[in-house]
Protein backbone atom coordinates (compact mmCIF):
# COMPACT_ATOMS: atom_id res chain seq x y z
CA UNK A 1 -76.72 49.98 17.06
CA UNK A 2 -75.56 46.77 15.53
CA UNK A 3 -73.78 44.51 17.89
CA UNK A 4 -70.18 43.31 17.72
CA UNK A 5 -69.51 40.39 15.54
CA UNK A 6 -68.30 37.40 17.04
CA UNK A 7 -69.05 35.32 14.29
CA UNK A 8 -65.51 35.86 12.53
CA UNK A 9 -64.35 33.13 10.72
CA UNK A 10 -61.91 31.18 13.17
CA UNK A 11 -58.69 30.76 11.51
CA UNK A 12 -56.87 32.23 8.84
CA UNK A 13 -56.39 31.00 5.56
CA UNK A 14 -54.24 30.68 2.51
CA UNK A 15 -50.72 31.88 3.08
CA UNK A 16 -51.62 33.36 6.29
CA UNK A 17 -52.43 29.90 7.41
CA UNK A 18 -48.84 28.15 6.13
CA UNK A 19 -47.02 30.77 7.84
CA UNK A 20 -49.14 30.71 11.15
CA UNK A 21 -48.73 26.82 11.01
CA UNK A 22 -45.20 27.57 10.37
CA UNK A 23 -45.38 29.26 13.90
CA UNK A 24 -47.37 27.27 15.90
CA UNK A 25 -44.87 25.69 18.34
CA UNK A 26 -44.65 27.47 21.83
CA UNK A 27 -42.25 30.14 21.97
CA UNK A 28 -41.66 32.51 24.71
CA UNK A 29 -42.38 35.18 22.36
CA UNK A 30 -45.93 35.04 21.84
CA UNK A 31 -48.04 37.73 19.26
CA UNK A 32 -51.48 37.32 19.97
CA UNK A 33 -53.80 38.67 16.61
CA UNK A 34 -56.81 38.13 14.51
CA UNK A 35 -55.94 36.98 11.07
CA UNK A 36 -58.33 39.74 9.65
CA UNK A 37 -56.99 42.72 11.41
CA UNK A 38 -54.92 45.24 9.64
CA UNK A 39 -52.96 46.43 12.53
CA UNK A 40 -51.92 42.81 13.72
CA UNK A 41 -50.85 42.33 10.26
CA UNK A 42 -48.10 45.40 11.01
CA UNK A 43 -46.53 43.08 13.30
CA UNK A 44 -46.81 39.88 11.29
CA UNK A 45 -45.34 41.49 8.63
CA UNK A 46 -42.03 42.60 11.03
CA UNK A 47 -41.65 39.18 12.24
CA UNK A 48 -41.67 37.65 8.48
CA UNK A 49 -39.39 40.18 7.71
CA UNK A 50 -36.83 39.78 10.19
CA UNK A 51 -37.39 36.11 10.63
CA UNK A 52 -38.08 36.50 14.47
CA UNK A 53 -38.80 33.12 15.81
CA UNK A 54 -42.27 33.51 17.76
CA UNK A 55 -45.51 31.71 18.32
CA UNK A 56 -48.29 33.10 17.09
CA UNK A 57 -51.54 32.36 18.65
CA UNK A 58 -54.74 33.20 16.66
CA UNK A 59 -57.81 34.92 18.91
CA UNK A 60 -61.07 36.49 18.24
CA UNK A 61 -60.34 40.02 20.21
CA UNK A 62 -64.30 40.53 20.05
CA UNK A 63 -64.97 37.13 22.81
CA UNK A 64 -61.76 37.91 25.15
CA UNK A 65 -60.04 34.88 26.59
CA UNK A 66 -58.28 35.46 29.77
CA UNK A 67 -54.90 34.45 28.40
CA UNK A 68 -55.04 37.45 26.31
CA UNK A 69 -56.71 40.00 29.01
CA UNK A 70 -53.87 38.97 31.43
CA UNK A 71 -51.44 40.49 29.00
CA UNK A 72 -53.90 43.26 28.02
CA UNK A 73 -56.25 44.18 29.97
CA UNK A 74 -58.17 46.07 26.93
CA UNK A 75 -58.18 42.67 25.04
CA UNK A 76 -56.92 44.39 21.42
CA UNK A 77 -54.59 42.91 19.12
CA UNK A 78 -51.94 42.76 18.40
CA UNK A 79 -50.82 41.78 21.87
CA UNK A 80 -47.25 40.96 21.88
CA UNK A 81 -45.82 38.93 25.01
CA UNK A 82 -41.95 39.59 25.62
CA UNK A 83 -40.26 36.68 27.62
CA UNK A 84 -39.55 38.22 31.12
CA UNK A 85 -36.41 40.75 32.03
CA UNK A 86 -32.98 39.28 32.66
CA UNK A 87 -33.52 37.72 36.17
CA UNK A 88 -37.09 37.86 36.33
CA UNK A 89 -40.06 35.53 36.15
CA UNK A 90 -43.17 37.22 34.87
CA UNK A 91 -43.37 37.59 31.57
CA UNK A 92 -43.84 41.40 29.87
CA UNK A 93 -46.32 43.06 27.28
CA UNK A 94 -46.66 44.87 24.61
CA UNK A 95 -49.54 46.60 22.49
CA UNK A 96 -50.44 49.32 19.90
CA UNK A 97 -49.42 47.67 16.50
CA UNK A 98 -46.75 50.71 15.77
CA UNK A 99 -45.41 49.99 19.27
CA UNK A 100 -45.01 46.56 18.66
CA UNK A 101 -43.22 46.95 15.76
CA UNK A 102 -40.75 49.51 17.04
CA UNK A 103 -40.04 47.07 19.23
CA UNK A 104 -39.43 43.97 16.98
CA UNK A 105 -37.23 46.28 14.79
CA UNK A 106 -34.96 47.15 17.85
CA UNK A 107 -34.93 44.50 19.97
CA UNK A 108 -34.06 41.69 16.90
CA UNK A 109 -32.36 44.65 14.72
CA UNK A 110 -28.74 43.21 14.42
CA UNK A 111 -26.09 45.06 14.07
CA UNK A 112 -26.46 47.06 10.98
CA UNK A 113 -28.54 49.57 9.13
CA UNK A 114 -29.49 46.43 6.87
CA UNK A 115 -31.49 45.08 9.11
CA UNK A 116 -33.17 48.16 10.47
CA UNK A 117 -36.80 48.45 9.11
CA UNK A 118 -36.41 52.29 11.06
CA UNK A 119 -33.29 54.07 10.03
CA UNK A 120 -31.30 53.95 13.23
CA UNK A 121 -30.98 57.21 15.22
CA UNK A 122 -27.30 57.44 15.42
CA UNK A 123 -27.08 56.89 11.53
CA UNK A 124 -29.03 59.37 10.07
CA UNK A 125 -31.82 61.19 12.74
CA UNK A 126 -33.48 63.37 10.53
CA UNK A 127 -34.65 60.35 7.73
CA UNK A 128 -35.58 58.33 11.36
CA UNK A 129 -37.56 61.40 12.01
CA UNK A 130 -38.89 61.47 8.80
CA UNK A 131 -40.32 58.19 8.58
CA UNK A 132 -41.86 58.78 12.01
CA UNK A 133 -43.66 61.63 10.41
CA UNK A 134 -45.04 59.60 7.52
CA UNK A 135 -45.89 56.82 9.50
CA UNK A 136 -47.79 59.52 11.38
CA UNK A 137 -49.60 60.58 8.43
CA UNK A 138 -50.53 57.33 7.33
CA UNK A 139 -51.80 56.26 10.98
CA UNK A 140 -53.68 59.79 11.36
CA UNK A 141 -54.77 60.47 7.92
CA UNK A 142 -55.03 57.45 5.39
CA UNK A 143 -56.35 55.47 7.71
CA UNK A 144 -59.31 57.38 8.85
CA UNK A 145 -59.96 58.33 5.62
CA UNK A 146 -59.92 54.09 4.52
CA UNK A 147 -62.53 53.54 7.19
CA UNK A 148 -64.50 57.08 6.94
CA UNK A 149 -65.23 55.75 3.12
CA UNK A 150 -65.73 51.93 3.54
CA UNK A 151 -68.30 52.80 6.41
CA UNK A 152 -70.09 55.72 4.21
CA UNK A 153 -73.54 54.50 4.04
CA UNK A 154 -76.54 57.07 2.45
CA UNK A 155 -77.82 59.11 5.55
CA UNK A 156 -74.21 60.56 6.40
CA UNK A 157 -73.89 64.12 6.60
CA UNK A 158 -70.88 63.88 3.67
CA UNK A 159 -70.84 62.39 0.27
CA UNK A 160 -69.26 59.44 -0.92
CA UNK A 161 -67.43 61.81 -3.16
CA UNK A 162 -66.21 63.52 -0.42
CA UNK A 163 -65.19 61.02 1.34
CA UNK A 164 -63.16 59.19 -1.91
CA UNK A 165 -61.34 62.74 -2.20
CA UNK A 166 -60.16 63.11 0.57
CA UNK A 167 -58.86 58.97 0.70
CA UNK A 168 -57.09 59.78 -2.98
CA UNK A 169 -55.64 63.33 -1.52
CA UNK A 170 -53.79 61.59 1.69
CA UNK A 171 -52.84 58.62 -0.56
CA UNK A 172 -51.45 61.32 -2.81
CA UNK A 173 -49.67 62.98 -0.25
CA UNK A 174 -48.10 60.16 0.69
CA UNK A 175 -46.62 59.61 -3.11
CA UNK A 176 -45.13 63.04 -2.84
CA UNK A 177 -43.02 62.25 -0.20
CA UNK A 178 -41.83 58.88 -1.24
CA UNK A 179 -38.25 58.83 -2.82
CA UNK A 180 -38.35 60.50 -6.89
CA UNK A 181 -38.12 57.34 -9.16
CA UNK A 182 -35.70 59.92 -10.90
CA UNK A 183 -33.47 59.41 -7.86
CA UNK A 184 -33.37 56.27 -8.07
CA UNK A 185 -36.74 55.46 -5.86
CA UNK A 186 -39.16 52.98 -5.61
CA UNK A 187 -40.63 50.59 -5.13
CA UNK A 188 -40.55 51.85 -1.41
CA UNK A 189 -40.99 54.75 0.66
CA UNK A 190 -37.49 54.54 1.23
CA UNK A 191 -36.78 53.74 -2.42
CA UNK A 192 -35.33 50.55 -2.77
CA UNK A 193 -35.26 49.81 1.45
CA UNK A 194 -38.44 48.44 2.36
CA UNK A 195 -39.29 50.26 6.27
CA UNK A 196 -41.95 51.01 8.98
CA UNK A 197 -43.22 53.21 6.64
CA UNK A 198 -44.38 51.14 4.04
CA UNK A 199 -45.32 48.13 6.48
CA UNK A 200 -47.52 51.00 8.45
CA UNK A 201 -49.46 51.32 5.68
CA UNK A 202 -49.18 47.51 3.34
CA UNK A 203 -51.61 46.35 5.22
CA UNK A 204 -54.65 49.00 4.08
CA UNK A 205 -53.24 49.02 0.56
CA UNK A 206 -53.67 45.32 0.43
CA UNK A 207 -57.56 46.17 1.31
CA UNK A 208 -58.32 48.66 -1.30
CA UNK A 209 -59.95 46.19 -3.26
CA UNK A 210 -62.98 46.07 -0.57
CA UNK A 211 -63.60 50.04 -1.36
CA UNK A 212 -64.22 48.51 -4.86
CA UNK A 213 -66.12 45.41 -3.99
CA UNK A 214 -68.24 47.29 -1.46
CA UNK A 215 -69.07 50.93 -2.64
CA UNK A 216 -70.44 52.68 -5.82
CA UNK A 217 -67.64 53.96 -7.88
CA UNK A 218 -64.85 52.04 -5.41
CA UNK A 219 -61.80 54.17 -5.96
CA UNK A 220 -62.16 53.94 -10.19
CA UNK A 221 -63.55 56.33 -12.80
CA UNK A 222 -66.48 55.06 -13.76
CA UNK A 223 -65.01 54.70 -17.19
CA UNK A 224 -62.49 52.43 -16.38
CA UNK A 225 -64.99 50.38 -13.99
CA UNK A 226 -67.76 49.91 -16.80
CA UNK A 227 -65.21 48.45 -19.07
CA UNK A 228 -63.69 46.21 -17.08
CA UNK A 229 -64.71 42.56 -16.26
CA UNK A 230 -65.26 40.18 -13.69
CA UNK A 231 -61.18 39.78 -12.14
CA UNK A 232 -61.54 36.12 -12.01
CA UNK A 233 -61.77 36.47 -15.92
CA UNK A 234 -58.30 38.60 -15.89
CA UNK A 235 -56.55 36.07 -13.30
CA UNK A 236 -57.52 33.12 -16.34
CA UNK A 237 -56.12 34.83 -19.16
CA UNK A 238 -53.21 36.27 -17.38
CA UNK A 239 -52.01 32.86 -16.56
CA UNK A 240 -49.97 32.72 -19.70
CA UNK A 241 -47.98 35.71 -18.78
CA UNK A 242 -47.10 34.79 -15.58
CA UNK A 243 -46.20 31.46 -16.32
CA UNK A 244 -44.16 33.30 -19.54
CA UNK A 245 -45.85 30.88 -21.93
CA UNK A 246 -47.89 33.31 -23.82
CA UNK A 247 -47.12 33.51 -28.14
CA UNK A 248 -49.01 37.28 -28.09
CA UNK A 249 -46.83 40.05 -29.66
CA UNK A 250 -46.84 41.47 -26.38
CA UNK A 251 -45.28 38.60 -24.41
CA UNK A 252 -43.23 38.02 -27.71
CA UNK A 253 -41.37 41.58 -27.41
CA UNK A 254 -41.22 41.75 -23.54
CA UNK A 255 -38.87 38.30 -24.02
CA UNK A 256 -36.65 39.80 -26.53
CA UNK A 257 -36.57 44.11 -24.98
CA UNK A 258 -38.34 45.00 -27.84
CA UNK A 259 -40.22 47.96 -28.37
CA UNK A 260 -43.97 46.75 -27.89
CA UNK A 261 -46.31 46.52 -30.80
């Protein structure tokens, strides 16, 4: 068996970087994460979300410092330290991203339901118990399934195929239970509220792309992957949209709510 990687990168990068540099300075409330992991990125997102002042402080969970294995003794991120109870000392901890995030939502939730990312029990119970569900079925399903297909490899007893289904049926699943655009949903599970239940699962949804980048088929008809080209390529000529420079009949009847040519 291959053995664990400690040769992550050391840092992270891009945006992750500003806003990690943004919240460098000591705090007492500390999250301890690896810029690549998924489930630190759960809490990360909470904290940017609710503007929670905090330090964060980056660590490879695969060489544990002690810092981290005082806090938690398993060593996993995210490890979140909580500044120590009214009257005490010794500061407190907290792990298991959905945990964590719990947490963050109620203990910096002010005072009303817009700035819950959990609908608040004494509002409306059954759409709190709702979301629980969902984020239950992304943790215990979606997930899995993610990992089950980017860690297919030939000699497994089930098929890529199989494993792609089942990926698309939990996603799928998922989309059912989201608010009807009809309704007046979307973008969110929530509609337009953004909650747990879409920060449980941004953080795999942002990953997709290594399905495509790393396994035959990805999660595209093979139609639709032979005719498209390298993204790079798309990101260049898409420039002019974003910007809203570009003179194609497209861009031209997008401007003025026109029907499109």
């Amino acid at each position: 068996m291959a053995s664990v990687d400690t040769s992550i990168h050391p840092h992270a990068s891009g945006a992750a970087a500003e806003f990690a540099a943004r919240h460098s300075a000591p705090h007492d409330l500390r999250l301890y994460g690896g810029w690549f992991c998924p489930f630190v990125q759960r809490a990360w997102i909470v904290l940017h979300e609710k503007s929670i002042p905090h330090q964060y402080i980056e660590v490879n969970p695969y060489q544990k410092g002690a810092e981290l294995l005082a806090l938690n003794p398993r060593g996993l991120v995210p490890t979140l330290r909580v500044p120590p109870a009214r009257g005490g000392t010794e500061p407190r901890a907290l792990y298991e991203s959905l945990v964590v995030c719990e947490y963050l939502d109620e203990a910096y939730g002010g005072n009303d339901e817009d700035g819950r990312l959990l609908p608040a029990a004494e509002a409306d119970p059954f759409e709190r118990a709702r979301c629980r569900l969902w984020i239950d079925h992304v943790s215990s399903r979606i997930v899995p399934a993610f990992y089950k297909l980017l860690q297919h490899t030939p000699e497994k007893t089930y098929s890529i195929n199989e494993a792609r289904d089942a990926l698309l049926d939990h996603i799928q699943d998922f989309a059912r239970a989201m608010a009807p655009v009809e309704e007046g949903g979307g973008p969110w599970f929530l509609g337009a509220r953004f909650s747990l239940v879409d920060v449980a699962l941004a953080p795999w949804a942002a990953r997709l792309f290594l399905i495509d980048h790393y396994k035959p088929g990805g999660l595209e008809r093979e139609s639709v992957r032979d005719t498209l080209s390298e993204r790079i390529r798309y990101v260049e000529v898409y420039k002019r949209y974003a910007e809203d420079k570009t003179q194609s009949l497209v861009g031209k009847a997008t401007r003025e709510g026109a029907r499109l040519p």
